[in-house]
N, C-alpha and C. Protein backbone atom coordinates (compact mmCIF):
# COMPACT_ATOMS: atom_id res chain seq x y z
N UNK A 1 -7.63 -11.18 -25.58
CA UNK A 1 -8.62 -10.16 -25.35
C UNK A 1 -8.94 -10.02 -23.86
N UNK A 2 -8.83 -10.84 -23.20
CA UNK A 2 -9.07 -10.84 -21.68
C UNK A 2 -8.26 -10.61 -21.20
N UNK A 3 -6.79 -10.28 -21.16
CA UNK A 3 -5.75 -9.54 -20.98
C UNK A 3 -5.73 -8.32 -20.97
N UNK A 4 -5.97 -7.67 -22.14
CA UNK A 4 -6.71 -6.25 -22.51
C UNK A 4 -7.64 -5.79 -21.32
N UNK A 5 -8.67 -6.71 -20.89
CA UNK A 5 -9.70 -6.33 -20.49
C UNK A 5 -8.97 -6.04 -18.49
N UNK A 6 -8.49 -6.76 -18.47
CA UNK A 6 -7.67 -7.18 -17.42
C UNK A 6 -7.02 -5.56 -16.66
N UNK A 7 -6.09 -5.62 -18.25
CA UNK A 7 -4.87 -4.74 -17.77
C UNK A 7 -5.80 -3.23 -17.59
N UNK A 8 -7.03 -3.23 -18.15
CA UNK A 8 -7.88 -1.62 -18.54
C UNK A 8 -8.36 -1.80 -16.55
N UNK A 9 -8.77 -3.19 -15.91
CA UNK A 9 -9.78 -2.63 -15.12
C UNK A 9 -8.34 -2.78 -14.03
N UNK A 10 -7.26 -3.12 -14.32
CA UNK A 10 -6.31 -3.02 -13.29
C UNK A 10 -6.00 -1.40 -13.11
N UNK A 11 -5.83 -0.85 -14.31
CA UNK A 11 -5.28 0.36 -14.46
C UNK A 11 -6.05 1.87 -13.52
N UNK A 12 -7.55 1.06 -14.17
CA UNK A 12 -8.54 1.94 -13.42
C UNK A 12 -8.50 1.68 -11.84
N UNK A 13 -8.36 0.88 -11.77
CA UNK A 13 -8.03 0.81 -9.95
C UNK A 13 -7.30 0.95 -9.72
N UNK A 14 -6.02 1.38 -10.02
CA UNK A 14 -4.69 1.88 -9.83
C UNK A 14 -5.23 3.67 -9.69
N UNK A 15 -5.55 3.69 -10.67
CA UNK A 15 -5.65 5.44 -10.99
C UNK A 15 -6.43 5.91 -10.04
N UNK A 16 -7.54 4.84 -9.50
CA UNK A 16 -8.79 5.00 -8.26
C UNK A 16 -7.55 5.86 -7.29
N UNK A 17 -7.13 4.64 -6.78
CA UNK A 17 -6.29 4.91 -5.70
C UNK A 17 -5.27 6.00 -5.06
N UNK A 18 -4.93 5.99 -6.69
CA UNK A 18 -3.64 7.32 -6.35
C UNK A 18 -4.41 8.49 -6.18
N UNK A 19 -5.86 9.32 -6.70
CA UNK A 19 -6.78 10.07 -6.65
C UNK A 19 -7.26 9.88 -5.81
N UNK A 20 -7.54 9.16 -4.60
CA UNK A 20 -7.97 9.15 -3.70
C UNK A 20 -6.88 9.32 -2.67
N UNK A 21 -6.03 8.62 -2.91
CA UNK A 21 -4.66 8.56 -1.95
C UNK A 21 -4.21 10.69 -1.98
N UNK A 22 -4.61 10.98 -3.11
CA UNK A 22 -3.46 12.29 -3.26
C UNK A 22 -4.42 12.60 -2.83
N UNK A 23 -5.90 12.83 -2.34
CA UNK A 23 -6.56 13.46 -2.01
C UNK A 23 -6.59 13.71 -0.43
N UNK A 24 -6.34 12.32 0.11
CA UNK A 24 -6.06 12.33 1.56
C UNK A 24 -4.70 12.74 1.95
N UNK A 25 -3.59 12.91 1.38
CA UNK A 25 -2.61 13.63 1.98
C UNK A 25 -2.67 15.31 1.50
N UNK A 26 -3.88 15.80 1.23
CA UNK A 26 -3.94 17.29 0.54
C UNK A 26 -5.49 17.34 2.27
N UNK A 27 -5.78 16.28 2.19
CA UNK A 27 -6.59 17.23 3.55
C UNK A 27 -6.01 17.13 5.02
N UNK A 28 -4.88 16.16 5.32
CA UNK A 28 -3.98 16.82 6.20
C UNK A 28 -2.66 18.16 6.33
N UNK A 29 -3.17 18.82 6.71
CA UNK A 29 -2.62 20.25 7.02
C UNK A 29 -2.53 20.57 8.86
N UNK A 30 -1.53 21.00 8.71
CA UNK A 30 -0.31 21.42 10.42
C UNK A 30 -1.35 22.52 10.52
N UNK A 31 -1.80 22.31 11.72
CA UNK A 31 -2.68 23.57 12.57
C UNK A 31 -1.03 24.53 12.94
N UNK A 32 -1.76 25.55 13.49
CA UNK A 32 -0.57 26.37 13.86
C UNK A 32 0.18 26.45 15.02
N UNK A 33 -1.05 25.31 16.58
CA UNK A 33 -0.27 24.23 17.16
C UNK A 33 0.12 23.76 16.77
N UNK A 34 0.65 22.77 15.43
CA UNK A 34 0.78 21.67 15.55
C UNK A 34 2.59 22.37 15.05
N UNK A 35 2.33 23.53 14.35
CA UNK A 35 3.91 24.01 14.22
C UNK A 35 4.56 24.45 14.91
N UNK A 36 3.58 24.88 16.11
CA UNK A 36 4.74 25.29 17.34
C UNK A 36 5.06 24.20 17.88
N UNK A 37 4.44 23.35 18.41
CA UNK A 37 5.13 22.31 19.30
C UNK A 37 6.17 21.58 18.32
N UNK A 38 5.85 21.89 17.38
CA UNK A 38 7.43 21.15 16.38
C UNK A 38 8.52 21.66 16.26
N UNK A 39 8.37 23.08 16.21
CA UNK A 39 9.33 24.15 16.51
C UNK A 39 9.80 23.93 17.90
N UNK A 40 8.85 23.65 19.09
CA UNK A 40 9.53 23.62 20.28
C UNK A 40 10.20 22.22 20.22
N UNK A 41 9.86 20.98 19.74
CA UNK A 41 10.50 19.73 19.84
C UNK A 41 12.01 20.01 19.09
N UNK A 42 12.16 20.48 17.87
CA UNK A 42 13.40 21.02 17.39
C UNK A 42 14.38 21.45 17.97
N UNK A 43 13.94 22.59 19.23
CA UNK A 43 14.79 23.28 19.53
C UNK A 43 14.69 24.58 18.88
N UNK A 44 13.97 24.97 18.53
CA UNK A 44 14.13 26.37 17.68
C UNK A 44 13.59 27.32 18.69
N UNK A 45 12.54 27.11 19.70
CA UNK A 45 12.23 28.24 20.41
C UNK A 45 12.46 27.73 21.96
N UNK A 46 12.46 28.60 23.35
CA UNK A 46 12.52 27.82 24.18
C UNK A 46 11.42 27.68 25.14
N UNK A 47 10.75 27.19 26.16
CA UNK A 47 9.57 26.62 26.54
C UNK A 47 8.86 28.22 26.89
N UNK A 48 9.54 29.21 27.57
CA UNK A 48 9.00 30.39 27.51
C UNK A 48 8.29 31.21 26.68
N UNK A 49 9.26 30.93 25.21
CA UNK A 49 8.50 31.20 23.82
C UNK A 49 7.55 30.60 23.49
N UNK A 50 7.18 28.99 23.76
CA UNK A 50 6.66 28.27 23.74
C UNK A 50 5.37 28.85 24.42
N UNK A 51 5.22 28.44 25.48
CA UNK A 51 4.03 29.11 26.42
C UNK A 51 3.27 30.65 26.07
N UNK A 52 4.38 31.26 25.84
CA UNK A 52 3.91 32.51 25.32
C UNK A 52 3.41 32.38 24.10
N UNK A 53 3.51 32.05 22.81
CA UNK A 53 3.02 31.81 21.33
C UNK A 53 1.72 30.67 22.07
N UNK A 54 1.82 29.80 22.87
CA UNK A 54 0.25 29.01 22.72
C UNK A 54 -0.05 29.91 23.56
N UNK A 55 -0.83 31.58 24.29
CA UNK A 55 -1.29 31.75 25.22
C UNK A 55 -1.82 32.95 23.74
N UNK A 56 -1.13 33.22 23.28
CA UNK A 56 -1.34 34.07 22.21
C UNK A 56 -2.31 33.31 20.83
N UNK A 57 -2.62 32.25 20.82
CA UNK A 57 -3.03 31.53 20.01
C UNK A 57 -5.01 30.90 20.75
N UNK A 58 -4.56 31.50 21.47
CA UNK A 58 -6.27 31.07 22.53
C UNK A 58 -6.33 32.26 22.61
């Protein structure tokens, strides 16, 4: 019976976690800096585009 009891309050702290865990990777979100300079680290645009899209963004 203390096994039972065991495996119920393990479970619940398991389930804590992942609901909290999924919660903190749902409130990090890419600003729209944070996609240009990734785009510019890539290679997809070049520093001109670059400068120009953050001058347009202020």
């Amino acid at each position: 019976m203390v096994i039972f009891w065991i495996l119920i309050l393990l479970g619940a702290v398991y389930l804590t976690k992942l609901i909290v865990g999924g919660a903190k990777r749902m409130e990090k979100e890419d600003t729209p800096f944070d996609i240009l300079k990734k785009r510019y680290a890539r290679g997809e645009i070049t520093k001109d585009e670059f400068e120009e899209k953050k001058k347009d963004m202020i």
